[in-house]
Protein backbone atom coordinates (compact mmCIF):
# COMPACT_ATOMS: atom_id res chain seq x y z
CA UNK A 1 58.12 99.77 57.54
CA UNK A 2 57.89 101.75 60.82
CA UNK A 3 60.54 101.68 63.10
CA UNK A 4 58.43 100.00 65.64
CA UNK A 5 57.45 97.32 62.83
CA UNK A 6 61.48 96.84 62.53
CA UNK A 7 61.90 96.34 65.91
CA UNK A 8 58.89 93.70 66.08
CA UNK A 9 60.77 91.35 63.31
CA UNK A 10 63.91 90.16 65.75
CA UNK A 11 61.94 90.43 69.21
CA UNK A 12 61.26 87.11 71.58
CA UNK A 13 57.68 85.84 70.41
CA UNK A 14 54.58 88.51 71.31
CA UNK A 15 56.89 90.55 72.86
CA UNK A 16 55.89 94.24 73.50
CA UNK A 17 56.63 96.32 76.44
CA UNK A 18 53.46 95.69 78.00
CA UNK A 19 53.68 91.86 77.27
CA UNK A 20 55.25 90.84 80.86
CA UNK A 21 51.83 91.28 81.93
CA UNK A 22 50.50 88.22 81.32
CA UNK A 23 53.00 86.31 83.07
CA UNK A 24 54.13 85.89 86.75
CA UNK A 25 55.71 88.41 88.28
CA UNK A 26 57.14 88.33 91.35
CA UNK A 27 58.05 91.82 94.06
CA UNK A 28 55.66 93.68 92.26
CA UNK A 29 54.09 96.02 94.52
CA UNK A 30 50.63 95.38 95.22
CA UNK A 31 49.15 98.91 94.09
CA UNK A 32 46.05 99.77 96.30
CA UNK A 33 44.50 101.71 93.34
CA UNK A 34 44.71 100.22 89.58
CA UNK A 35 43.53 103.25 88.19
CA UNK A 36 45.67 105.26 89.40
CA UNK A 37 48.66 103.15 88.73
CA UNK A 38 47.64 103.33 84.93
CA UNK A 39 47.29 107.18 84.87
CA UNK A 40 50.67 107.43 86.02
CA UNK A 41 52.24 104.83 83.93
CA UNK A 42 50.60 106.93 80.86
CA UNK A 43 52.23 109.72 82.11
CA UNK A 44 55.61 108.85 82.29
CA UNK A 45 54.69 107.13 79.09
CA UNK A 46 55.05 110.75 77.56
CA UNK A 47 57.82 111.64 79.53
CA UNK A 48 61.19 112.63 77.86
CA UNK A 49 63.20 109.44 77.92
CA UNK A 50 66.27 109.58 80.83
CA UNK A 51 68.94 108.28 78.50
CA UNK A 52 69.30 107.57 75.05
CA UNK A 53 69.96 104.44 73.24
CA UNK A 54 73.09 105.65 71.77
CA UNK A 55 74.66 105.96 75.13
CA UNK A 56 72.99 102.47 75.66
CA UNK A 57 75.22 101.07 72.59
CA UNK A 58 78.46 102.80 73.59
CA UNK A 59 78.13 100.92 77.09
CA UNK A 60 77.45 97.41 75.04
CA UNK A 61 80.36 97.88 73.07
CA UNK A 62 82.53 99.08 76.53
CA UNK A 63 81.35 95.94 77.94
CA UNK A 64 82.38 93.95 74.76
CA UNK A 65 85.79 94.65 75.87
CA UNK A 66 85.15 93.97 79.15
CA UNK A 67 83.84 90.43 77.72
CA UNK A 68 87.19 89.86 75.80
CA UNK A 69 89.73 90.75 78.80
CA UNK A 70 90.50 94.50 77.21
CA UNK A 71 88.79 96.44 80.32
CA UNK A 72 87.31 96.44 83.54
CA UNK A 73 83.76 97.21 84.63
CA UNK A 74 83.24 98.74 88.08
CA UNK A 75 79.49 99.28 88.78
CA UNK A 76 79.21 100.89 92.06
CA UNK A 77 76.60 102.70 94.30
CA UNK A 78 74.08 102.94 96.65
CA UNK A 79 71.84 99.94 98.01
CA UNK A 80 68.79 101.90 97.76
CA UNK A 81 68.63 105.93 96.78
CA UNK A 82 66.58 108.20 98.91
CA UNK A 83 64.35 111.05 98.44
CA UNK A 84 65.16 112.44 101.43
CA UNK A 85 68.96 112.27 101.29
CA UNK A 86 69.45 113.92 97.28
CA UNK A 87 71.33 116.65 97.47
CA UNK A 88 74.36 117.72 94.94
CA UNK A 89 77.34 117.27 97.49
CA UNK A 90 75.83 113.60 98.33
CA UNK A 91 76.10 112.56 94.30
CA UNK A 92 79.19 114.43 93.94
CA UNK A 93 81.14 112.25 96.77
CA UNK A 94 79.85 109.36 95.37
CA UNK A 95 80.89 109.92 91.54
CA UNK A 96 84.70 110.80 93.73
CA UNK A 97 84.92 107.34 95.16
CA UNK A 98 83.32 105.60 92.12
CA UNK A 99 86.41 107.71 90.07
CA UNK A 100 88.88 107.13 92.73
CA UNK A 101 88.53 103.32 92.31
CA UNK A 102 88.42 103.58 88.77
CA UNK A 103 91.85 105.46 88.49
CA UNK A 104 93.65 102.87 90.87
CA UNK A 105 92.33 99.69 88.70
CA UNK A 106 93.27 101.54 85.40
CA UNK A 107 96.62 102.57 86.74
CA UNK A 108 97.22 99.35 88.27
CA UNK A 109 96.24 97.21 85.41
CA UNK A 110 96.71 99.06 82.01
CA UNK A 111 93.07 98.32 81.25
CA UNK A 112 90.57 100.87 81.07
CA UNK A 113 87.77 100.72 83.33
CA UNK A 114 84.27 100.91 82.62
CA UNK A 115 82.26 102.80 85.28
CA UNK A 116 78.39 102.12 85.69
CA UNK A 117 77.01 103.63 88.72
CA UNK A 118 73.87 102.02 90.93
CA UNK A 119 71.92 105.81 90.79
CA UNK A 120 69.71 107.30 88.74
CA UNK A 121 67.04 105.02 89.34
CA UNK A 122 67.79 102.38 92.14
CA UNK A 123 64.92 103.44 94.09
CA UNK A 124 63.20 100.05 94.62
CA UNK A 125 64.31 96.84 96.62
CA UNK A 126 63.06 93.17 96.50
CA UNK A 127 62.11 92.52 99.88
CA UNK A 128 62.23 88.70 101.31
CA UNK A 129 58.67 88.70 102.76
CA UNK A 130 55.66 91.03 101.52
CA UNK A 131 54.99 92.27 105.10
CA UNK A 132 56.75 93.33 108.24
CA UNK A 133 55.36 92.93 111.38
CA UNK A 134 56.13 94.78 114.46
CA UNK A 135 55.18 94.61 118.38
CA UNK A 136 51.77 92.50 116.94
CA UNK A 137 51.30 95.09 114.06
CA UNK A 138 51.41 93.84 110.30
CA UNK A 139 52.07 96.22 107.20
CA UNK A 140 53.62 95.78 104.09
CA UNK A 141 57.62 95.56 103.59
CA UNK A 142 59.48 98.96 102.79
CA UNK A 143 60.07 98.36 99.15
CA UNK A 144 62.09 101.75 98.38
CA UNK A 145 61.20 104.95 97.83
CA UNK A 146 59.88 104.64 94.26
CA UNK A 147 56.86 102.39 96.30
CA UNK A 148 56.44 103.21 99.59
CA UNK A 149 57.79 105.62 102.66
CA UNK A 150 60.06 103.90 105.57
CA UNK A 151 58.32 104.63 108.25
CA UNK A 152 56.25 101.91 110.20
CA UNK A 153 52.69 103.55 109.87
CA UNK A 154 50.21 102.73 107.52
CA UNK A 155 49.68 105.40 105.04
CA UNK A 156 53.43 105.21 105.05
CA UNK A 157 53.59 101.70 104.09
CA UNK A 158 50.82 101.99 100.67
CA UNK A 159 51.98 102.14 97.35
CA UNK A 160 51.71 105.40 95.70
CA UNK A 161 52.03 105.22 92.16
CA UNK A 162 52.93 108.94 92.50
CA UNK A 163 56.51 108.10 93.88
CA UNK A 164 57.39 106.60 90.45
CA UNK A 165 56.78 109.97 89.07
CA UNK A 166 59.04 111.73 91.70
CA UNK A 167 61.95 108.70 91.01
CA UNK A 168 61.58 109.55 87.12
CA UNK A 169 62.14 113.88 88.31
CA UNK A 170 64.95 112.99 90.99
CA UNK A 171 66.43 110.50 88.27
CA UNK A 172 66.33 113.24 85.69
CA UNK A 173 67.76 115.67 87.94
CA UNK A 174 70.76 113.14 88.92
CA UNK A 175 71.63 112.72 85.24
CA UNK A 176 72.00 116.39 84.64
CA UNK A 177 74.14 116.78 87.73
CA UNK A 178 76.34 113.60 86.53
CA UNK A 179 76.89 114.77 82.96
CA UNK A 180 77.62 118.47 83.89
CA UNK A 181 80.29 116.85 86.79
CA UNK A 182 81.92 114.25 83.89
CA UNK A 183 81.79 116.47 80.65
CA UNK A 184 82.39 119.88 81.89
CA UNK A 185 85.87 119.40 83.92
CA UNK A 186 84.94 117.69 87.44
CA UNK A 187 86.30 114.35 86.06
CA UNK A 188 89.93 116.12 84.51
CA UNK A 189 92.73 113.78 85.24
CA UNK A 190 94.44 116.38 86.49
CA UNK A 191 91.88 116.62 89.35
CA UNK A 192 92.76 113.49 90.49
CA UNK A 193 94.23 114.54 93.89
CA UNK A 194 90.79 116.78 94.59
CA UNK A 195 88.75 113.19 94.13
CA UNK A 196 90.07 112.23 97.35
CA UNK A 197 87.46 113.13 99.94
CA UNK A 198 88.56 114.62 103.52
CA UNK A 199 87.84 112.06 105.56
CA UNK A 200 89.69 109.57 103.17
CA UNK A 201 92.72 111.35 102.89
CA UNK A 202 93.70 111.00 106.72
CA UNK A 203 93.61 107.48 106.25
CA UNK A 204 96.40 104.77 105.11
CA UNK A 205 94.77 103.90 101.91
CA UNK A 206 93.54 107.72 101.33
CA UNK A 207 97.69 108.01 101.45
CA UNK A 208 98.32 105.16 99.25
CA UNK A 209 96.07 106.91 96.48
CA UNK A 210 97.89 110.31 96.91
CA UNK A 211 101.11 108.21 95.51
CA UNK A 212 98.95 107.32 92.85
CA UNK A 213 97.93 110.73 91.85
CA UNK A 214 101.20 112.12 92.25
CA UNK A 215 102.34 109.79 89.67
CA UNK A 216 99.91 110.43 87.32
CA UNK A 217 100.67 114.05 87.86
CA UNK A 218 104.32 113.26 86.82
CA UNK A 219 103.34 111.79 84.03
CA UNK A 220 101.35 114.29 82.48
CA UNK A 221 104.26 116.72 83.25
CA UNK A 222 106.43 114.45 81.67
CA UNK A 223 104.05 114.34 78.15
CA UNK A 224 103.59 117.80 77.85
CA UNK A 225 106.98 118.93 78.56
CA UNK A 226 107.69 116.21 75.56
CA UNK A 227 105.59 118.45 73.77
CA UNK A 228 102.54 116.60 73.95
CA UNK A 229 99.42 118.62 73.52
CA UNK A 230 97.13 117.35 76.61
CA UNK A 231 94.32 119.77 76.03
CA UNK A 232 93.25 118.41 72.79
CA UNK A 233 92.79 114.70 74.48
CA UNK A 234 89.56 114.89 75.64
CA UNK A 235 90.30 111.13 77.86
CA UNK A 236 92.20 113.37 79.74
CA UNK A 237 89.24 115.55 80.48
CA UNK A 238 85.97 113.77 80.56
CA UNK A 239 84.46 110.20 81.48
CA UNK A 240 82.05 108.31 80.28
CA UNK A 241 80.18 107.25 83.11
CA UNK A 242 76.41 104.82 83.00
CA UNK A 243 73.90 104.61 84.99
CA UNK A 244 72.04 100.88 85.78
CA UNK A 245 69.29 100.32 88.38
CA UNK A 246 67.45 96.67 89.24
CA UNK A 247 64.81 96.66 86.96
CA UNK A 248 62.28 95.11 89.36
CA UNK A 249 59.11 97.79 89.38
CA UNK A 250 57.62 96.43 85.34
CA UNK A 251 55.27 99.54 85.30
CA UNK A 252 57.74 102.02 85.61
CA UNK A 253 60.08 100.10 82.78
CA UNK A 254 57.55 99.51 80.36
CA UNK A 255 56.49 103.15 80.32
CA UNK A 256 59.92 104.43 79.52
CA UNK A 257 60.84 101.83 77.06
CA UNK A 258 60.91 103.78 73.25
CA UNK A 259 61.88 102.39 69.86
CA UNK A 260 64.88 104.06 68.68
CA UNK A 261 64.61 105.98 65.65
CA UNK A 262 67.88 104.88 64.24
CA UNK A 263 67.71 101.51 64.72
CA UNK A 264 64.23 100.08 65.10
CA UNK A 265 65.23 98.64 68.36
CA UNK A 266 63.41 99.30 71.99
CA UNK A 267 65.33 100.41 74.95
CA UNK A 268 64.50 100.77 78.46
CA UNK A 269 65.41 104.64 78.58
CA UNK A 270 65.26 104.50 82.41
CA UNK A 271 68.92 103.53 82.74
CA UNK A 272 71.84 102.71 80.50
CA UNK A 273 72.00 98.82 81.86
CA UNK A 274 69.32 97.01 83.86
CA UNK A 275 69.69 94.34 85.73
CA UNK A 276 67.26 90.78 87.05
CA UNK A 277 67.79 90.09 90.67
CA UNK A 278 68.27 86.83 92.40
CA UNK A 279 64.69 86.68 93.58
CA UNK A 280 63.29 87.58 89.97
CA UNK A 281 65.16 85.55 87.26
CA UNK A 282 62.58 83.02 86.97
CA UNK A 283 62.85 81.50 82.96
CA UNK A 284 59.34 81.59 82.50
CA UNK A 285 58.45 84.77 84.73
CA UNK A 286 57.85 88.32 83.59
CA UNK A 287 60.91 90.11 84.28
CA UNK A 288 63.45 87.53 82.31
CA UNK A 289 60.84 88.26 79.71
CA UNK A 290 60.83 92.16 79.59
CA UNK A 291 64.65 92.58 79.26
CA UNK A 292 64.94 89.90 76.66
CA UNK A 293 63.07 92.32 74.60
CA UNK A 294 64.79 95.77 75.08
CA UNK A 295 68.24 96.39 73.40
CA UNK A 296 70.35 97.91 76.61
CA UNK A 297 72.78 95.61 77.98
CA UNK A 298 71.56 93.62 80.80
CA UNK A 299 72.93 91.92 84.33
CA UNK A 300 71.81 88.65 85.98
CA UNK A 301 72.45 87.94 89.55
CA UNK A 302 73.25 84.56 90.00
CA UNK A 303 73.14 82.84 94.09
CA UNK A 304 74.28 80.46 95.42
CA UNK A 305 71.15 78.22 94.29
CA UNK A 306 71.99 78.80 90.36
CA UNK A 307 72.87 76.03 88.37
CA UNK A 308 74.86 75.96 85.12
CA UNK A 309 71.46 74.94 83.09
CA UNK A 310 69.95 77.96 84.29
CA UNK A 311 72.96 80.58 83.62
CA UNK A 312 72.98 78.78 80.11
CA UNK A 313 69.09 79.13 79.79
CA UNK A 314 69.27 82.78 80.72
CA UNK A 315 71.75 83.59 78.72
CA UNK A 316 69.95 82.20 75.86
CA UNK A 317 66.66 84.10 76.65
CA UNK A 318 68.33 87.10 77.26
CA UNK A 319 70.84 86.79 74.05
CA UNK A 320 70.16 84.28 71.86
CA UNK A 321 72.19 86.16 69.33
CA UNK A 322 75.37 85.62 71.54
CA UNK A 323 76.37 89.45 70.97
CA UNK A 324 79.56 90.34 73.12
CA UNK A 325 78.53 92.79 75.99
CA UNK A 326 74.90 91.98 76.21
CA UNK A 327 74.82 90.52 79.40
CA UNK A 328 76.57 90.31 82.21
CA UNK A 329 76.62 87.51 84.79
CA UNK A 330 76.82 88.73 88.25
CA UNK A 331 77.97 86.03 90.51
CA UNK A 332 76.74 86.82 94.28
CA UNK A 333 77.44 83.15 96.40
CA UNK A 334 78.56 84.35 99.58
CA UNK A 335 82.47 83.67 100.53
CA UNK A 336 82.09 80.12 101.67
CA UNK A 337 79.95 78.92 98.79
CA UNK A 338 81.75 80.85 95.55
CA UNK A 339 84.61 78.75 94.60
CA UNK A 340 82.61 75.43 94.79
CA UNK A 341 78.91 76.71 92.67
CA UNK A 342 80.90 79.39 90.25
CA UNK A 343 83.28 76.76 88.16
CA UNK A 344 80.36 74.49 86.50
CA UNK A 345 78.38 77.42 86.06
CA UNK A 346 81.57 79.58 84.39
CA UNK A 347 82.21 75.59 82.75
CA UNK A 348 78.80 75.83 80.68
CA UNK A 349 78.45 79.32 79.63
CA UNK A 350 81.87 79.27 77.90
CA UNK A 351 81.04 75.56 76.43
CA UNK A 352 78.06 77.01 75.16
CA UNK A 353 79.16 80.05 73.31
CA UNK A 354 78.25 82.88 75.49
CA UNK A 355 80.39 86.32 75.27
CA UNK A 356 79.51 86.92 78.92
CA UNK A 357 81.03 89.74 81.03
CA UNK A 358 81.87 88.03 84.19
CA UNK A 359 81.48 90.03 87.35
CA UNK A 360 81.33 89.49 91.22
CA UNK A 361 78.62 91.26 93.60
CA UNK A 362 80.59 90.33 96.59
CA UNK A 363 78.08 92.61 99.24
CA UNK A 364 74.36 90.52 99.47
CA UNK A 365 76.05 86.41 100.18
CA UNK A 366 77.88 88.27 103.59
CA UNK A 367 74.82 89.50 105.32
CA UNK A 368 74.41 89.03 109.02
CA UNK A 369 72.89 90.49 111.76
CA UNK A 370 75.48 91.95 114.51
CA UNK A 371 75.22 91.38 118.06
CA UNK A 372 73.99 95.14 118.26
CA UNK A 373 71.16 94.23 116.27
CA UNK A 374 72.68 95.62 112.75
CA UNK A 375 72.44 94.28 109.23
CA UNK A 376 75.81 94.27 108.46
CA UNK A 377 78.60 92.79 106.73
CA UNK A 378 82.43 92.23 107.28
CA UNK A 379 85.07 93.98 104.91
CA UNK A 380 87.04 90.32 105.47
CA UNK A 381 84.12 88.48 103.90
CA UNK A 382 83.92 90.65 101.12
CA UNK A 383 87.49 90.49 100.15
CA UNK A 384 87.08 86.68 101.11
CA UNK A 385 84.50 86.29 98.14
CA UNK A 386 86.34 88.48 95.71
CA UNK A 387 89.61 86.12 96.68
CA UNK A 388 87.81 82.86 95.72
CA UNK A 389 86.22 84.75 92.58
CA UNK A 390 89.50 85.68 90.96
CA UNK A 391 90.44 81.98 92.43
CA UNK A 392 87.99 80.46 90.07
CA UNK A 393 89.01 82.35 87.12
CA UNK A 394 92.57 82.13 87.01
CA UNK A 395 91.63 78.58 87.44
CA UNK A 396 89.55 78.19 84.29
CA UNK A 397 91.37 80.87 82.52
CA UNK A 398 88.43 83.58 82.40
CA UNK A 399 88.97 87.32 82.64
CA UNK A 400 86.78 87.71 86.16
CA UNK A 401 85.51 90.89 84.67
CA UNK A 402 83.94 93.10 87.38
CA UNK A 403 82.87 93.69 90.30
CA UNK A 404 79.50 94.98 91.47
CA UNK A 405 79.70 97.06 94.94
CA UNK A 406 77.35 98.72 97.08
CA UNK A 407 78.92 102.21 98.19
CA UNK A 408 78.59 105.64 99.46
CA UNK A 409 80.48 108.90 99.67
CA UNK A 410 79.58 109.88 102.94
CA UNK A 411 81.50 108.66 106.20
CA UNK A 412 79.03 106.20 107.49
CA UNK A 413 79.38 102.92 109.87
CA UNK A 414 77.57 100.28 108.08
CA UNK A 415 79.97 97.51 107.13
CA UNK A 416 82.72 96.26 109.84
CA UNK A 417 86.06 96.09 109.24
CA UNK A 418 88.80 98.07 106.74
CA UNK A 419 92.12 99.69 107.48
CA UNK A 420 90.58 101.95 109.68
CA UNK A 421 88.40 99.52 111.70
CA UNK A 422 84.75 99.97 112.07
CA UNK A 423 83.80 97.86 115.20
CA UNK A 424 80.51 96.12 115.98
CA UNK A 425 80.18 99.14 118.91
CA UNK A 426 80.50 101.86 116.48
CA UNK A 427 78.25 100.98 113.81
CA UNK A 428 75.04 103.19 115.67
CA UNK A 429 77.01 106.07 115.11
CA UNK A 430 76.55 106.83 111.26
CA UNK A 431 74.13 103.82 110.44
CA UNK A 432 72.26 105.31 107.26
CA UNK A 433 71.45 102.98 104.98
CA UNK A 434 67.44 102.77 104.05
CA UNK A 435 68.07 99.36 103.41
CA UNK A 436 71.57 97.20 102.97
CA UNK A 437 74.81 98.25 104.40
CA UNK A 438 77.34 99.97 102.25
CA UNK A 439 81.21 100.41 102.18
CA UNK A 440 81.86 103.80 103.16
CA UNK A 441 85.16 105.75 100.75
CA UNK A 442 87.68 104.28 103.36
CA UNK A 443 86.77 100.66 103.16
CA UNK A 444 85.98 101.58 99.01
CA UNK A 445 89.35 102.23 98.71
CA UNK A 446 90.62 99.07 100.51
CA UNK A 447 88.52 97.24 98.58
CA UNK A 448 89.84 98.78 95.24
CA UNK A 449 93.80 98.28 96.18
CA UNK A 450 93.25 94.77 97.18
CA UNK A 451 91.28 94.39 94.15
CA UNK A 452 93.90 95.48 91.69
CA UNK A 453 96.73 93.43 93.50
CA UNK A 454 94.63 90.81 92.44
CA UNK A 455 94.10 91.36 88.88
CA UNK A 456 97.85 92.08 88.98
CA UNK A 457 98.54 88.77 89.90
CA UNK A 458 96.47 87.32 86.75
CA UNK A 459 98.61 85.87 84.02
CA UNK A 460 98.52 88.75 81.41
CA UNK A 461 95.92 89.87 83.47
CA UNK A 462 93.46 86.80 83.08
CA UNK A 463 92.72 87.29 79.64
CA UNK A 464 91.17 84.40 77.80
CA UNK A 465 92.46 83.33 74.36
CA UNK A 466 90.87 81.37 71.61
């Protein structure tokens, strides 16, 4: 039997990668040129895949733990990645926040955290309308760089299926860049005080994580002057890290979806985790039915619409074999709307069986517009949803998982609010974002201090027993 007749035996019925195509699916770009499309999807098709599916297996047995209350995930990144903004220092002060955070929740909680970062791939966005217009003129939505350009001009506006070659090249480059920082001495607990970027460290929290690292220094004084050999642990030198992206473009998943050698088993090698958005976890549409096929452990965002039928019905269409850090449910309600929807949902996945990882996208339900005419969102709403999140859990006795943040490295002025306050007045001074707004490393930390004062607080930090 070949490996790709193994992997056929315990699939979803007529599933295949290219299956999804006969049923509805919705934010698909609408390609201007089929043929051309096709001649790129074969392309990429014989591509090198971007990860491997061994990496995918270590992250579904991370997030096992995760699932049973013995870690923490922390998926963090940008809303949308650019072409025009890659550069090494940009993914660099990125992976420093995204390790900064993950130091104070480990050290706070005695948990290890799982990191998954939102790069490598997140180069396409579900859009709420399929045009924009402007000043009487009509063209499609910006859909991300892996679709279109962001420019309000025509040519910029078509889909070129060529852009989901240069996201597969700028992905592969991003990889290489995050494995040489992680494996080769970048991510070295005892570089914990460089992780704290410039800007950060003039700040009250950027001092509050200095006390952290010069604890941890201590204590690794303290081992090896107990005669403790710290070289030879390599979790004192290295990190696993992930990568996970939306998996919303089909084309550009189905051509780098392989059947693993060892196994028999097809993974999406475009990212270590993929997840369905709100606007595309339709039962019976296509994307639902891709990812119930592929091996890689998957997200679901869940709004403030879901119901606890359809968390159960995904979760049973997406892991029917109930097989602990498969899937994680990614509650995103909005701060006023979280603590009433999230208990009957959290109610019927644990009635029905499901090893879910629980986690908490606190960024897309506290959207607004500010009266300077920015998408924004408050650092107090955030928090506000993340409060009634853990609320919920420590109600019901669930280990509230995770959290799922957008972020960047750089000192921008996209979300309001934090220890050092970003007014409504300054947010056209560093206002980058190609699409949502993200916390900059300030309001990251913030976020991850009042975070882990939280899980603190959990009895025996939340962990459910049988």
């Amino acid at each position: 039997m070949t490996p790709r007749d193994a992997a056929a035996a315990h699939l979803p019925a007529n599933w295949s990668p290219e299956s999804w195509r006969h049923l509805p699916a919705d934010q698909q770009p609408d390609w201007p040129d089929q043929a051309a499309l096709e001649a790129v999807i074969d392309e990429l098709r014989g591509l090198p895949p971007l990860v491997f599916a061994g990496e995918a297996r270590n992250l579904t047995r991370s997030l096992a733990d995760v699932s049973e209350g013995r870690a923490f995930l922390l998926q963090a990144g940008d809303c949308a990645e650019s072409f025009d903004g890659f550069s090494a220092n940009e993914i660099r002060d990125k992976l420093k926040v995204i390790l900064q955070m993950a130091v104070v929740f480990t050290y706070s909680t005695g948990v290890p955290t799982v990191k998954v970062g939102r790069i490598a791939g997140q180069f396409a966005k579900p859009r709420s309308t399929p045009t924009e217009a402007r000043d009487g003129v009509e063209l499609p939505s910006f859909r991300g760089h892996m679709v279109n350009a962001i420019d309000f001009e025509g040519a910029a506006r078509a889909a070129d299926p060529q852009r989901l070659l240069r996201a597969y090249n700028q992905s592969a480059a991003t990889l290489n860049l995050l494995r040489a920082f992680t494996k080769g001495g970048f991510a070295d607990l005892s570089q914990v005080h460089a992780w704290n970027l410039e800007f950060s460290q003039t700040s009250p929290e950027g001092r509050r994580y200095e006390v952290i690292a010069d604890e941890i220094e201590r204590a690794l004084r303290f081992m090896a002057a107990c005669g403790i050999d710290l070289a030879t642990e390599p979790q004192l030198h290295e990190v696993d890290f992930y990568t996970s992206h939306e998996a919303l473009v089909l084309g550009y998943e189905e051509a780098l979806t392989r059947v693993d050698s060892l196994t028999g088993d097809w993974y999406d090698c475009s990212a270590h985790m993929l997840w369905i958005g709100e606007r595309t976890r339709q039962l019976d549409g296509a994307h639902v039915h891709f990812l119930s096929g592929v091996k890689n452990p998957v997200g679901c965002k869940l709004g403030p619409s879901a119901t606890p039928d359809e968390a159960v019905a995904l979760c049973e269409a997406l892991n029917p074999d109930r097989t602990a850090g498969r899937v994680t449910l990614i509650s995103r309600m909005g701060a006023t709307a979280v603590q009433e929807t999230l208990p009957p949902i959290v109610e019927a996945v644990r009635s029905a069986g499901h090893p879910v990882v629980w986690a908490c996208d606190p960024m897309h339900g506290n959207t607004f517009t500010s009266q300077a005419g920015f998408k924004t969102r408050r650092l107090a709403d955030i928090m506000g949803e993340l409060e009634g999140y853990f609320a919920v859990h420590r109600s019901l006795g669930t280990w509230p998982g995770g959290i799922h943040i957008e972020l960047t490295g750089t000192d921008v002025t996209e979300c309001l609010g934090g220890s050092d306050e970003v007014r409504d007045d300054q947010l056209e001074h560093r206002y980058e974002t190609m699409c949502d707004p993200r916390l900059n490393a300030r309001q990251s930390l913030d976020l991850a201090f009042d975070t882990a004062e939280m899980l603190r607080a959990l009895p025996r930090h939340g962990r459910e027993h049988a």
